[in-house]
C-alpha atoms as a PDB file:
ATOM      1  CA  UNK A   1       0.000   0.000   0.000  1.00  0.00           C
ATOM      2  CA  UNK A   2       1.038   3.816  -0.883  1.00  0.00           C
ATOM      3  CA  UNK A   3       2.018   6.047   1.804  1.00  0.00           C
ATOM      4  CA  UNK A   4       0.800   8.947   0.414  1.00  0.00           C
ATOM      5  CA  UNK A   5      -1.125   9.612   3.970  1.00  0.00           C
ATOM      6  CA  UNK A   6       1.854  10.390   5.435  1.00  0.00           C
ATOM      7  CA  UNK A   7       3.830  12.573   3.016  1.00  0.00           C
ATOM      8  CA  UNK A   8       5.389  15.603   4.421  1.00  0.00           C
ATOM      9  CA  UNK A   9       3.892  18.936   3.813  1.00  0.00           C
ATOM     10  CA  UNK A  10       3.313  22.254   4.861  1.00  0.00           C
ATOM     11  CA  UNK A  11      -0.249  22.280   5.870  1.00  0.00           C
ATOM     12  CA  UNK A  12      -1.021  23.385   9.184  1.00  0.00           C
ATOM     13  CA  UNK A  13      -3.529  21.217  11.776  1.00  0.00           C
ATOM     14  CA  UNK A  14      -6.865  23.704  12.799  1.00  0.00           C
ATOM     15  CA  UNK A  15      -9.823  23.467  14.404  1.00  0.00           C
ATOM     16  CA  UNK A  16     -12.754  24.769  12.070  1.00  0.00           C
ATOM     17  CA  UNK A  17     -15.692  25.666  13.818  1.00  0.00           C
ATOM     18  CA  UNK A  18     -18.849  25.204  12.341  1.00  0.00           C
ATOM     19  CA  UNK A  19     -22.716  25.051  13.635  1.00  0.00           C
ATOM     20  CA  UNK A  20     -20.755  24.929  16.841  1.00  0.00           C
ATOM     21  CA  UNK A  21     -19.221  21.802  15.983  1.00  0.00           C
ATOM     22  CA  UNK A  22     -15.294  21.836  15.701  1.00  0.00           C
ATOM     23  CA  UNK A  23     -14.153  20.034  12.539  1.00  0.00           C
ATOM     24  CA  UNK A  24     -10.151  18.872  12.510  1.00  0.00           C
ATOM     25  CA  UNK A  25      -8.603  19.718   9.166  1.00  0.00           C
ATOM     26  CA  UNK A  26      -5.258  20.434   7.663  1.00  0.00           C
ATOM     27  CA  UNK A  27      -5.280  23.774   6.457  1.00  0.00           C
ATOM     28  CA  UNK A  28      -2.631  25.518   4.223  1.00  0.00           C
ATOM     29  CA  UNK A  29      -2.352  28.670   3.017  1.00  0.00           C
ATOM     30  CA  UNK A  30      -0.503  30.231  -0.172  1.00  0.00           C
ATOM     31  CA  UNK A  31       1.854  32.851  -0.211  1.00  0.00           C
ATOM     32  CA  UNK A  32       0.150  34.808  -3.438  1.00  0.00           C
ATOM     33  CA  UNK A  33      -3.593  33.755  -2.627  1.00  0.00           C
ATOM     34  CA  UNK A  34      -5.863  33.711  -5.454  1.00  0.00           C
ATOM     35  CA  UNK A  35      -9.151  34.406  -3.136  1.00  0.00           C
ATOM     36  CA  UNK A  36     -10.275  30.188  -3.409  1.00  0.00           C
ATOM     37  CA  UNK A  37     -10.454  27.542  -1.004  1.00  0.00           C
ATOM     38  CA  UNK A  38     -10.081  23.862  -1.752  1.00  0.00           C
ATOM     39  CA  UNK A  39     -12.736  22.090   0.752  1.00  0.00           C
ATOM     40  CA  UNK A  40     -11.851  18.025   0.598  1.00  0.00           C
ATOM     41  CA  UNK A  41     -13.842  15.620   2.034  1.00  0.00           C
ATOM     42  CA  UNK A  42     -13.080  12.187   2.662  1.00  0.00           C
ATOM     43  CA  UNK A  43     -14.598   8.700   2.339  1.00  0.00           C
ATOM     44  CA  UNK A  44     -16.393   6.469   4.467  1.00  0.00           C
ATOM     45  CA  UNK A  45     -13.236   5.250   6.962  1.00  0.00           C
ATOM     46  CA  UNK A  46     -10.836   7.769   5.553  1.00  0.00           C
ATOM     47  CA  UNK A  47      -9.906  11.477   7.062  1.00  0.00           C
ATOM     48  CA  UNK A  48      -7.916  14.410   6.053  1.00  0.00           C
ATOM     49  CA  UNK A  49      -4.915  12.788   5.977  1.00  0.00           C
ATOM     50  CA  UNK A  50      -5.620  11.440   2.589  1.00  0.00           C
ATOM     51  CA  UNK A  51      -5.497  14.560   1.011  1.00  0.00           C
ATOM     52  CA  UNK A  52      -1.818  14.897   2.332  1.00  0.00           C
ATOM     53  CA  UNK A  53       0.312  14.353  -1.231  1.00  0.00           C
ATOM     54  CA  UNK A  54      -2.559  17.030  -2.683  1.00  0.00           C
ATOM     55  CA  UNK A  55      -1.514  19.929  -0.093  1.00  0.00           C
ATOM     56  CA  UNK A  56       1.132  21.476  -0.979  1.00  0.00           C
ATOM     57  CA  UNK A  57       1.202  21.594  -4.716  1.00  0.00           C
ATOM     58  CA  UNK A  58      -2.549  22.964  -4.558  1.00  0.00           C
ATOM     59  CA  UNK A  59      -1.455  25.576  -2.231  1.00  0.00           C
ATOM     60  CA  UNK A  60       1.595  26.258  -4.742  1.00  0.00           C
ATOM     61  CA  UNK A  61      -1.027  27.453  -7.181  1.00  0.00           C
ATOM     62  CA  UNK A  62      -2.341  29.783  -5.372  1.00  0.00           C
ATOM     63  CA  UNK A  63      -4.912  27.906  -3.354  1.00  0.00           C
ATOM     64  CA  UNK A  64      -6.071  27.756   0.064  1.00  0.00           C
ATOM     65  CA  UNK A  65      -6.481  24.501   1.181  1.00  0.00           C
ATOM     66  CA  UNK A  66      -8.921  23.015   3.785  1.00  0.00           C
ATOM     67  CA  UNK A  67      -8.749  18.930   4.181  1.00  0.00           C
ATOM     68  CA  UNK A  68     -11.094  18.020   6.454  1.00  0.00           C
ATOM     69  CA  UNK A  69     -12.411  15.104   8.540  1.00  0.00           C
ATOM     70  CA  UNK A  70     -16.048  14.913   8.690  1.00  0.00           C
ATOM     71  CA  UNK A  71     -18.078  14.529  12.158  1.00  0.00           C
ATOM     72  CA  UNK A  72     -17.029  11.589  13.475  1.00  0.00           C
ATOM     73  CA  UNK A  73     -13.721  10.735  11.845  1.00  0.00           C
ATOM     74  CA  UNK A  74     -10.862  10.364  13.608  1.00  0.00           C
ATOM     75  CA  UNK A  75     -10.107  14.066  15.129  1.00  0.00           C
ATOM     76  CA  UNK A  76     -13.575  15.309  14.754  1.00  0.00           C
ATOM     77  CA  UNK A  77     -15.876  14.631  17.253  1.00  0.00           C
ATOM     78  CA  UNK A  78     -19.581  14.305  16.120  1.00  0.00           C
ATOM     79  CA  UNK A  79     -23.135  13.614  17.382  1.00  0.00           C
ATOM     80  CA  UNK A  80     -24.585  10.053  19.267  1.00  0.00           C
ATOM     81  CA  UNK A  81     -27.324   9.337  16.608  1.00  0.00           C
ATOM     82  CA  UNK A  82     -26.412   7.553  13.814  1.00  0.00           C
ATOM     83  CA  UNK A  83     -28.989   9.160  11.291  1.00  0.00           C
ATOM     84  CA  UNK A  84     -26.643  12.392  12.062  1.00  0.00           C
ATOM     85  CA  UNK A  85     -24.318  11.306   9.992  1.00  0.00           C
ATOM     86  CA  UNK A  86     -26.235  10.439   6.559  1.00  0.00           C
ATOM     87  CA  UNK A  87     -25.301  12.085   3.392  1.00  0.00           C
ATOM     88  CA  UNK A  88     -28.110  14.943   3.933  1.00  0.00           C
ATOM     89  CA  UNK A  89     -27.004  15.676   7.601  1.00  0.00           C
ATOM     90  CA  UNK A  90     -23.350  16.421   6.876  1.00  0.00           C
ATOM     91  CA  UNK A  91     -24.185  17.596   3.871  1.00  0.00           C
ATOM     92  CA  UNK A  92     -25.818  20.414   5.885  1.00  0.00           C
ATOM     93  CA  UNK A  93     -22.622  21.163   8.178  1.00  0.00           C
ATOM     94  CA  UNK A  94     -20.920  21.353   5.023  1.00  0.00           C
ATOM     95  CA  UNK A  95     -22.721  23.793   3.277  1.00  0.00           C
ATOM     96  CA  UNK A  96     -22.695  25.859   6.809  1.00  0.00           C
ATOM     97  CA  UNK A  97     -18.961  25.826   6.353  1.00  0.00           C
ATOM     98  CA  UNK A  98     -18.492  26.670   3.250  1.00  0.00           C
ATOM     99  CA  UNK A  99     -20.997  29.714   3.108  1.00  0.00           C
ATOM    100  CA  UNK A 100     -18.678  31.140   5.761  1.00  0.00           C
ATOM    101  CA  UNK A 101     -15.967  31.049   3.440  1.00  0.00           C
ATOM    102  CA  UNK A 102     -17.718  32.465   0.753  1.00  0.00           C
ATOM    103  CA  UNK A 103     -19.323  35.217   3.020  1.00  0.00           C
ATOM    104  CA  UNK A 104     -15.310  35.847   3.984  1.00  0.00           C
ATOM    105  CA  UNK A 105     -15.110  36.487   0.094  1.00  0.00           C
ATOM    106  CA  UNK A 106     -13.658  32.983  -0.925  1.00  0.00           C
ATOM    107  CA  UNK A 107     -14.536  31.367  -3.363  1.00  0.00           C
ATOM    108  CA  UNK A 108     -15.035  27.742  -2.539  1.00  0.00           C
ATOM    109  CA  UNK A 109     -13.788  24.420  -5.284  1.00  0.00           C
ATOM    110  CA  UNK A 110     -15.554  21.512  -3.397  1.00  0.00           C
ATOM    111  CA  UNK A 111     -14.394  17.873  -3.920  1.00  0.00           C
ATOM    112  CA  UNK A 112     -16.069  14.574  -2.259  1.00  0.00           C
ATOM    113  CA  UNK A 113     -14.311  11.501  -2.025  1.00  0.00           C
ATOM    114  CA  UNK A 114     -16.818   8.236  -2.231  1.00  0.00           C
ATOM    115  CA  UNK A 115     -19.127   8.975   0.784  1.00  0.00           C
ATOM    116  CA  UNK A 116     -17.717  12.407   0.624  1.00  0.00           C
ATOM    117  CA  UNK A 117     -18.929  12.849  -2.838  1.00  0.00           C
ATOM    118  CA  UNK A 118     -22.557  12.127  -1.439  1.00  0.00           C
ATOM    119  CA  UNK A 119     -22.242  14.401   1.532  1.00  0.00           C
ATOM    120  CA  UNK A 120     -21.168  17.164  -1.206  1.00  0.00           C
ATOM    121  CA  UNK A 121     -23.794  16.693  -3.496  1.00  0.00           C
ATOM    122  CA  UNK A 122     -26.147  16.882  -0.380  1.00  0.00           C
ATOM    123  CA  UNK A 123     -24.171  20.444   0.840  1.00  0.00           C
ATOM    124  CA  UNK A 124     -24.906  21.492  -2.763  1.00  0.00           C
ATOM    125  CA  UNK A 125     -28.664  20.401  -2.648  1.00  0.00           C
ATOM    126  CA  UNK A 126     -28.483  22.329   0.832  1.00  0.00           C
ATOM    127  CA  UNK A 127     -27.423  25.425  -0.999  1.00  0.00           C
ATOM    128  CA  UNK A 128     -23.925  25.368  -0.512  1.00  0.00           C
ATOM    129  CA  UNK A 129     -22.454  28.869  -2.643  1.00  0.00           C
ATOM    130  CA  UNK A 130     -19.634  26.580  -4.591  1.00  0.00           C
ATOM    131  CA  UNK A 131     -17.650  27.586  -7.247  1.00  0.00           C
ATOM    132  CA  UNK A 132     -17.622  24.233  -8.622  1.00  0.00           C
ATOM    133  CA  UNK A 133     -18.198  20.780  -7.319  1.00  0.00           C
ATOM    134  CA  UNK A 134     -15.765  17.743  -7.697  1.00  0.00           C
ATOM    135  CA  UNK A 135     -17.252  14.452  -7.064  1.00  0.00           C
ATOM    136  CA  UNK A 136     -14.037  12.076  -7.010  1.00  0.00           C
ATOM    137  CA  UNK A 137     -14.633   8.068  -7.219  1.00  0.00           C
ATOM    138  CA  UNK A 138     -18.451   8.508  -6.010  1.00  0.00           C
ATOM    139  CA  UNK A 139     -21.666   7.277  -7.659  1.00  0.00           C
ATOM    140  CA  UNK A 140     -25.205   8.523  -8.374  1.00  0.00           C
ATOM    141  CA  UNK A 141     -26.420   6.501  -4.929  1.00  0.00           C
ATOM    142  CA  UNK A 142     -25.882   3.820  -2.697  1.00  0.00           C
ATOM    143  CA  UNK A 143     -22.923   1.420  -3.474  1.00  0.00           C
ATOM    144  CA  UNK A 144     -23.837  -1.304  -6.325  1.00  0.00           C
ATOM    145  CA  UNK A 145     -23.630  -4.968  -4.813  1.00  0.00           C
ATOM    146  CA  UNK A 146     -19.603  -6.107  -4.889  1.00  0.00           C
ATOM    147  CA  UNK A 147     -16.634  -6.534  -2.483  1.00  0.00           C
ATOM    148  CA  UNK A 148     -16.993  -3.106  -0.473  1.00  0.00           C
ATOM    149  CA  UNK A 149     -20.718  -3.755   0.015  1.00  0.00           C
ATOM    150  CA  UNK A 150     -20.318  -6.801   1.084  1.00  0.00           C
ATOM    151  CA  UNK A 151     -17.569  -6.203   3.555  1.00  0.00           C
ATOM    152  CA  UNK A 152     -19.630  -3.748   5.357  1.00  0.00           C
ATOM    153  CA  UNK A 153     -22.342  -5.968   5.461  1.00  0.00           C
ATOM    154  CA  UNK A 154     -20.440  -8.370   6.996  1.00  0.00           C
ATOM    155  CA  UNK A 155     -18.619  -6.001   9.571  1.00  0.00           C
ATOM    156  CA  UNK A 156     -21.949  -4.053  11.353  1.00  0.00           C
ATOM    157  CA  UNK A 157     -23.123  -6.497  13.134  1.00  0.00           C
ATOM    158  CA  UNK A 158     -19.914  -7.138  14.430  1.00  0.00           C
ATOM    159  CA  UNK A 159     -19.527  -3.341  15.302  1.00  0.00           C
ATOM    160  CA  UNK A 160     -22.925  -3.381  17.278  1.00  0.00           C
ATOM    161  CA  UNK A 161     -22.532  -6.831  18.949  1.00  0.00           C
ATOM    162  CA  UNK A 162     -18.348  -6.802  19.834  1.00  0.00           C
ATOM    163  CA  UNK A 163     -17.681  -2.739  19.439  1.00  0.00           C
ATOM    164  CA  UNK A 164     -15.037  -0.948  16.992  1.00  0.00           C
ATOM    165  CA  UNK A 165     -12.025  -2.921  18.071  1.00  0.00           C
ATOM    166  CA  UNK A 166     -13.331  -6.356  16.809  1.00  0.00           C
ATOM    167  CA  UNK A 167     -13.741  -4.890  13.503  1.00  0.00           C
ATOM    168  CA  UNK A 168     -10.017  -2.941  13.558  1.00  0.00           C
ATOM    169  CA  UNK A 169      -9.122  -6.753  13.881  1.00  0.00           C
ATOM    170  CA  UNK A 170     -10.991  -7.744  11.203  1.00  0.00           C
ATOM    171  CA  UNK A 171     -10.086  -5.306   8.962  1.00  0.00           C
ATOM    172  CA  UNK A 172      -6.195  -6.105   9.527  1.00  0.00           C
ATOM    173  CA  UNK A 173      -6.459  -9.285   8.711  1.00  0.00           C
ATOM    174  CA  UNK A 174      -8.423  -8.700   5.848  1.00  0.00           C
ATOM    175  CA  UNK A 175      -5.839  -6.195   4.588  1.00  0.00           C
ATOM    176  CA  UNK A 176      -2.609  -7.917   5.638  1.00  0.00           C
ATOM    177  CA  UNK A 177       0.394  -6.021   6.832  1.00  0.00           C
ATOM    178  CA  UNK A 178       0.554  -2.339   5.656  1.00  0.00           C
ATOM    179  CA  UNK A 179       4.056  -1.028   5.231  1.00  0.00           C
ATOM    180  CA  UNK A 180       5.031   1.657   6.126  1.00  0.00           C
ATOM    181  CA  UNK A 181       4.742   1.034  10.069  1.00  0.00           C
ATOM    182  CA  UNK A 182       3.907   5.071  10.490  1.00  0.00           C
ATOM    183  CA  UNK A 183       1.469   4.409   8.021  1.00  0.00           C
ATOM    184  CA  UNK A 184       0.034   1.248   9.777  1.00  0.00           C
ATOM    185  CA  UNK A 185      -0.598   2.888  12.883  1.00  0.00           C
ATOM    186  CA  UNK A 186      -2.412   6.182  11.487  1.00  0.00           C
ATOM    187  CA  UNK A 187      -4.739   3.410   9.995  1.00  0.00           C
ATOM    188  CA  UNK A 188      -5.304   2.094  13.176  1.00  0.00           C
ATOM    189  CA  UNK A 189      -5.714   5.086  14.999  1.00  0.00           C
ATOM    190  CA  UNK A 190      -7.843   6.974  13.227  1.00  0.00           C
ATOM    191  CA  UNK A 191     -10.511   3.727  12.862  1.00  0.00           C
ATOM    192  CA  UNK A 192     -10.657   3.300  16.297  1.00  0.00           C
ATOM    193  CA  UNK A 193     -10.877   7.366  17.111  1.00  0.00           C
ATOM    194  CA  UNK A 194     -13.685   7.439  14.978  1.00  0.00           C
ATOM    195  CA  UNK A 195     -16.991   7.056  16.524  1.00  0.00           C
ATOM    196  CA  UNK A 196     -18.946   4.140  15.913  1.00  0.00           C
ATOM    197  CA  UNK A 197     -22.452   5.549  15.893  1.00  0.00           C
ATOM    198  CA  UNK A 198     -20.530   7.525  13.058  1.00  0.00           C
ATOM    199  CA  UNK A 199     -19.545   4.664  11.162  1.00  0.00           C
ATOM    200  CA  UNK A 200     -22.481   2.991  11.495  1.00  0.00           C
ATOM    201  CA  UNK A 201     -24.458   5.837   9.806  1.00  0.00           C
ATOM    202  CA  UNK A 202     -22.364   6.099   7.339  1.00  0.00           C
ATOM    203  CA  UNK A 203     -22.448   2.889   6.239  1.00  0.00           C
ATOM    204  CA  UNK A 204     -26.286   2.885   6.392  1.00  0.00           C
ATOM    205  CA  UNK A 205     -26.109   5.631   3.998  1.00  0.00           C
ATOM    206  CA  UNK A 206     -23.551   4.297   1.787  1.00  0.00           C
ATOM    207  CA  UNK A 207     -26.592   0.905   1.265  1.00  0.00           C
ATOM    208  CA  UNK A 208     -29.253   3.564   0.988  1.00  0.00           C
ATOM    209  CA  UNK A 209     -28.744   7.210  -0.116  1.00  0.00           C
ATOM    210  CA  UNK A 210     -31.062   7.420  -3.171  1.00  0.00           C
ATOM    211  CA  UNK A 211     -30.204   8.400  -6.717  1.00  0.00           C
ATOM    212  CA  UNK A 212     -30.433  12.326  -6.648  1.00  0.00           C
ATOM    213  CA  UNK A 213     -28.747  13.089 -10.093  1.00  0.00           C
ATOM    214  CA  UNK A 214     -31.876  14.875 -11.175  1.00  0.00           C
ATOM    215  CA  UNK A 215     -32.158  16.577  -8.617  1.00  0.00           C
ATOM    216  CA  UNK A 216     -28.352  17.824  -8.304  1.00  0.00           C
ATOM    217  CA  UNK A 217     -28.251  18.703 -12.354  1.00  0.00           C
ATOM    218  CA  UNK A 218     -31.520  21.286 -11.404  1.00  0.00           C
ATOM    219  CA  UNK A 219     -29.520  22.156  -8.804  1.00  0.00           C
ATOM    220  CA  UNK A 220     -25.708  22.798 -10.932  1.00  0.00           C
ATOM    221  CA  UNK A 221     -28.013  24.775 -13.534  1.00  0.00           C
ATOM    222  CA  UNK A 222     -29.850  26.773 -11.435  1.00  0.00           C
ATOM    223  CA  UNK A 223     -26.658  28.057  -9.536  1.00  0.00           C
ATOM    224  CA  UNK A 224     -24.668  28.129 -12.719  1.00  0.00           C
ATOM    225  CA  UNK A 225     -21.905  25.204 -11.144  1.00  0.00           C
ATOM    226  CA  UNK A 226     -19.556  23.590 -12.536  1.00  0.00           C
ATOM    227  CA  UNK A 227     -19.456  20.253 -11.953  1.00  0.00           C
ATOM    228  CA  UNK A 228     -16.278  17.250 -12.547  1.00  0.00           C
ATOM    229  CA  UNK A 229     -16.582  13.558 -12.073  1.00  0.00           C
ATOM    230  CA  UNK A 230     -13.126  11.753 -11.648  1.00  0.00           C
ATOM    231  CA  UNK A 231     -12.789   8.145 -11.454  1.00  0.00           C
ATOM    232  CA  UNK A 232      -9.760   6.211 -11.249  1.00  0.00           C
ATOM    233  CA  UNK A 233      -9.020   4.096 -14.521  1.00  0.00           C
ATOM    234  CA  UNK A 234      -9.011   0.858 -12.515  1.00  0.00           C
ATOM    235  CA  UNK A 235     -12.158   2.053  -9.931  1.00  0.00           C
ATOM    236  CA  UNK A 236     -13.706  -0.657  -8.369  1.00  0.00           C
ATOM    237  CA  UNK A 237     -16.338   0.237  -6.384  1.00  0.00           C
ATOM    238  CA  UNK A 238     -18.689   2.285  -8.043  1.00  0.00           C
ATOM    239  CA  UNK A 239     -17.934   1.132 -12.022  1.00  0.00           C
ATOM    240  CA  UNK A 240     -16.975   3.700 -14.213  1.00  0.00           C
ATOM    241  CA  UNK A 241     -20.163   3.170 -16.696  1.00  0.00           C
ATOM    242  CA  UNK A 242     -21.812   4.131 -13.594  1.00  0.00           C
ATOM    243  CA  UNK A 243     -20.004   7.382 -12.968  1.00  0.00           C
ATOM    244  CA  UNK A 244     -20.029   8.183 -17.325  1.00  0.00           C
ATOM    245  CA  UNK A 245     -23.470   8.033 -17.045  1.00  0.00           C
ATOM    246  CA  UNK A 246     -24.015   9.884 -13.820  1.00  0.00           C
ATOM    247  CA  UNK A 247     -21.556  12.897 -15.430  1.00  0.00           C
ATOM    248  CA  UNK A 248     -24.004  12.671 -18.721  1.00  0.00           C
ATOM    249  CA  UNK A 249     -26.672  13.553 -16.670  1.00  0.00           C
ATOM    250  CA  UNK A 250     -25.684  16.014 -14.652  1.00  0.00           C
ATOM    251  CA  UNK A 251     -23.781  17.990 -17.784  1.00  0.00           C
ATOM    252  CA  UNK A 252     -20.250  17.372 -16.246  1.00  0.00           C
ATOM    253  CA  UNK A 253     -17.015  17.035 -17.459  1.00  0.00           C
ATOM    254  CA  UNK A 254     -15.227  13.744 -17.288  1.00  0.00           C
ATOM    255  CA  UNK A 255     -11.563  13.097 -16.306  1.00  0.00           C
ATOM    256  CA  UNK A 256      -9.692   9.806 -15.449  1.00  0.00           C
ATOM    257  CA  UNK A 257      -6.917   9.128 -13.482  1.00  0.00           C
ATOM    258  CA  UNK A 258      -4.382   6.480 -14.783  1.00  0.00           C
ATOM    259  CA  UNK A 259      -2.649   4.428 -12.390  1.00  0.00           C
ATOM    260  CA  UNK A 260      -5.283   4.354 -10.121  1.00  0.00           C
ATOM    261  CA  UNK A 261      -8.371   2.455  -8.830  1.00  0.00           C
ATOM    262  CA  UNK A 262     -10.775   4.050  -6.122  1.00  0.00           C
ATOM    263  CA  UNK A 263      -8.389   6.544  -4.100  1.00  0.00           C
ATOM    264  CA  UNK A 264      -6.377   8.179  -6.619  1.00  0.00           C
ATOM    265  CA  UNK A 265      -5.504  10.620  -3.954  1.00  0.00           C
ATOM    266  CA  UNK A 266      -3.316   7.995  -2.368  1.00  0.00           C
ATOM    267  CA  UNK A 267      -2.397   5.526  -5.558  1.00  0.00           C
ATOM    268  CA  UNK A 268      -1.488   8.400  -8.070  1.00  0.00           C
ATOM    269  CA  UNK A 269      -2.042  11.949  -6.969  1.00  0.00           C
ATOM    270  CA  UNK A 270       0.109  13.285  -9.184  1.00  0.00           C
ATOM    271  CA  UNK A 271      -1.940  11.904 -11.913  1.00  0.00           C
ATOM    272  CA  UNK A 272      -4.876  13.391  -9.632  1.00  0.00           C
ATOM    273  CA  UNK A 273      -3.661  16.917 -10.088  1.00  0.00           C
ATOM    274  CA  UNK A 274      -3.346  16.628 -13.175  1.00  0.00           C
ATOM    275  CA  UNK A 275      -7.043  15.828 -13.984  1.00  0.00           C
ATOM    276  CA  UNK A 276      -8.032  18.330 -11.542  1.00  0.00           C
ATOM    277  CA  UNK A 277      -5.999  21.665 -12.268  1.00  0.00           C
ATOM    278  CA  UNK A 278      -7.236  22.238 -15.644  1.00  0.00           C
ATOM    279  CA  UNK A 279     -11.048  22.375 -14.731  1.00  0.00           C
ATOM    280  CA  UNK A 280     -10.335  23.857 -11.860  1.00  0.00           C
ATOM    281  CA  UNK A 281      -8.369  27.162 -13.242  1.00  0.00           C
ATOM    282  CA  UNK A 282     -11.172  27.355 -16.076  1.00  0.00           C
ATOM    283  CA  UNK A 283     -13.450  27.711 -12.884  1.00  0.00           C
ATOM    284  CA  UNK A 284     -11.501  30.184 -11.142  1.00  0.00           C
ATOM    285  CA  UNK A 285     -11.342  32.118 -14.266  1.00  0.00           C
ATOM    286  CA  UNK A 286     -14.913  32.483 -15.255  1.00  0.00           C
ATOM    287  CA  UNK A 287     -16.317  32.789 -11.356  1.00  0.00           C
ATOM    288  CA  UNK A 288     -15.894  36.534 -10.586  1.00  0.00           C
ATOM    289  CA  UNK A 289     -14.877  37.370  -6.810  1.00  0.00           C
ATOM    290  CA  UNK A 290     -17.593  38.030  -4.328  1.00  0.00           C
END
């Protein structure tokens, strides 16, 4: 496995408060700002640090970046109900935070990883003010039947009959050893920091959340949004006819990343950038400043 979590960078660990909930996120900020914020938001199991390769060569163009883990994963503490943390629920804390930044004069480039893809379609549905939306290895809805699906199937009722440390075991010997060790342990310890009512919902919502491309096209033309779907070459989880036909609907632009399958932020984010930056300048370019 990559260790891409772990790369060095420049991004500074914050505390973002929102609807009085305090998010953890790596933040950095550029030394010529261009008056844009990256928002990233990871995957079901995942956290900030899997934006870490993506940091510093976003900030190098200019852009400030904000990497954040949702409620409930691994430094961000969340609510004790897991409905709290369906797509639609987080998708409101999200749009919360990100019409801060634009009321600060920012203008905001939104990207959702897998679950985070749902939870920013839902901030954009909430009325999120986004310059553009990025929707990176997600799918119109829940996840199709195959390997994920079934894994999580298989691990809740472990989580609600043995708790979140059963599962951590189950979920090392399903992966094997993971070298690097640093890398091991962040694995580790963000899983078991995360909350389990968290997880839980999440992975309810990963089975259920309904397909809302209809409504999210009304939603991109009405506010005049841009709108990207990336999809690793090799993704696995929701299949890439899936994810052409989801950017046909909603009128977005396509781009894949080679060398990757359903992270490319961690298995090729060079390759990641590269599919990003030239959307995202043609954004910037065309959105006038607040």
């Amino acid at each position: 496995m990559t260790a891409a979590q772990i790369t060095p960078h420049s991004a500074g660990r914050v505390r973002v408060r929102v609807a009085g909930a305090p998010l953890a996120a790596l933040r950095a900020d550029p030394i010529d700002p261009l008056g844009a914020v990256a928002v990233l938001l990871p995957g079901y199991t995942g956290s900030k640090e899997d934006f870490s390769a993506l940091l510093d060569p976003l900030c190098a163009i200019g852009l400030t970046v904000l990497a954040l883990d949702l409620p409930g994963q691994y430094e961000s503490p969340g609510p004790g109900r897991e409905e709290d943390y369906y797509p639609d629920p987080l998708g409101r804390t999200v749009a919360a935070l990100v019409a801060e930044l634009a009321a600060g004069g920012d203008r905001v480039l939104l990207l959702g990883h897998s679950y985070g893809g749902l939870v920013a379609r839902s901030a954009v549905l909430a009325g999120a003010p986004v310059a553009g939306l990025t929707l990176l290895d997600s799918g119109p809805g829940g996840l199709p039947q195959g390997q994920r699906r079934s894994l999580i199937d298989a691990t809740e009722p472990v989580m609600r009959a043995e708790g979140i440390e059963a599962v951590q075991r189950l979920r090392e010997a399903h992966d094997g050893t993971v070298e690097p060790p640093e890398l091991a342990a962040l694995l580790r310890e963000r899983f078991l920091r995360s909350s389990s009512a968290g997880l839980l919902g999440m992975a309810t919502g990963l089975r259920a959340e309904p397909d809302r491309v209809a409504e999210l096209a009304a939603a991109l033309r009405t506010g005049d949004i841009g709108c990207l779907v990336v999809y690793g070459e090799s993704e696995d989880v929701w299949p890439a006819p899936l994810q052409r036909d989801m950017a046909d609907r909603l009128g977005a632009a396509v781009a894949i990343v080679p060398g990757a399958a359903h992270s490319p932020s961690i298995e090729n984010p060079q390759a990641l950038l590269d599919a990003l930056l030239p959307t995202w300048r043609r954004w910037l370019a065309t959105t006038p400043t607040p």
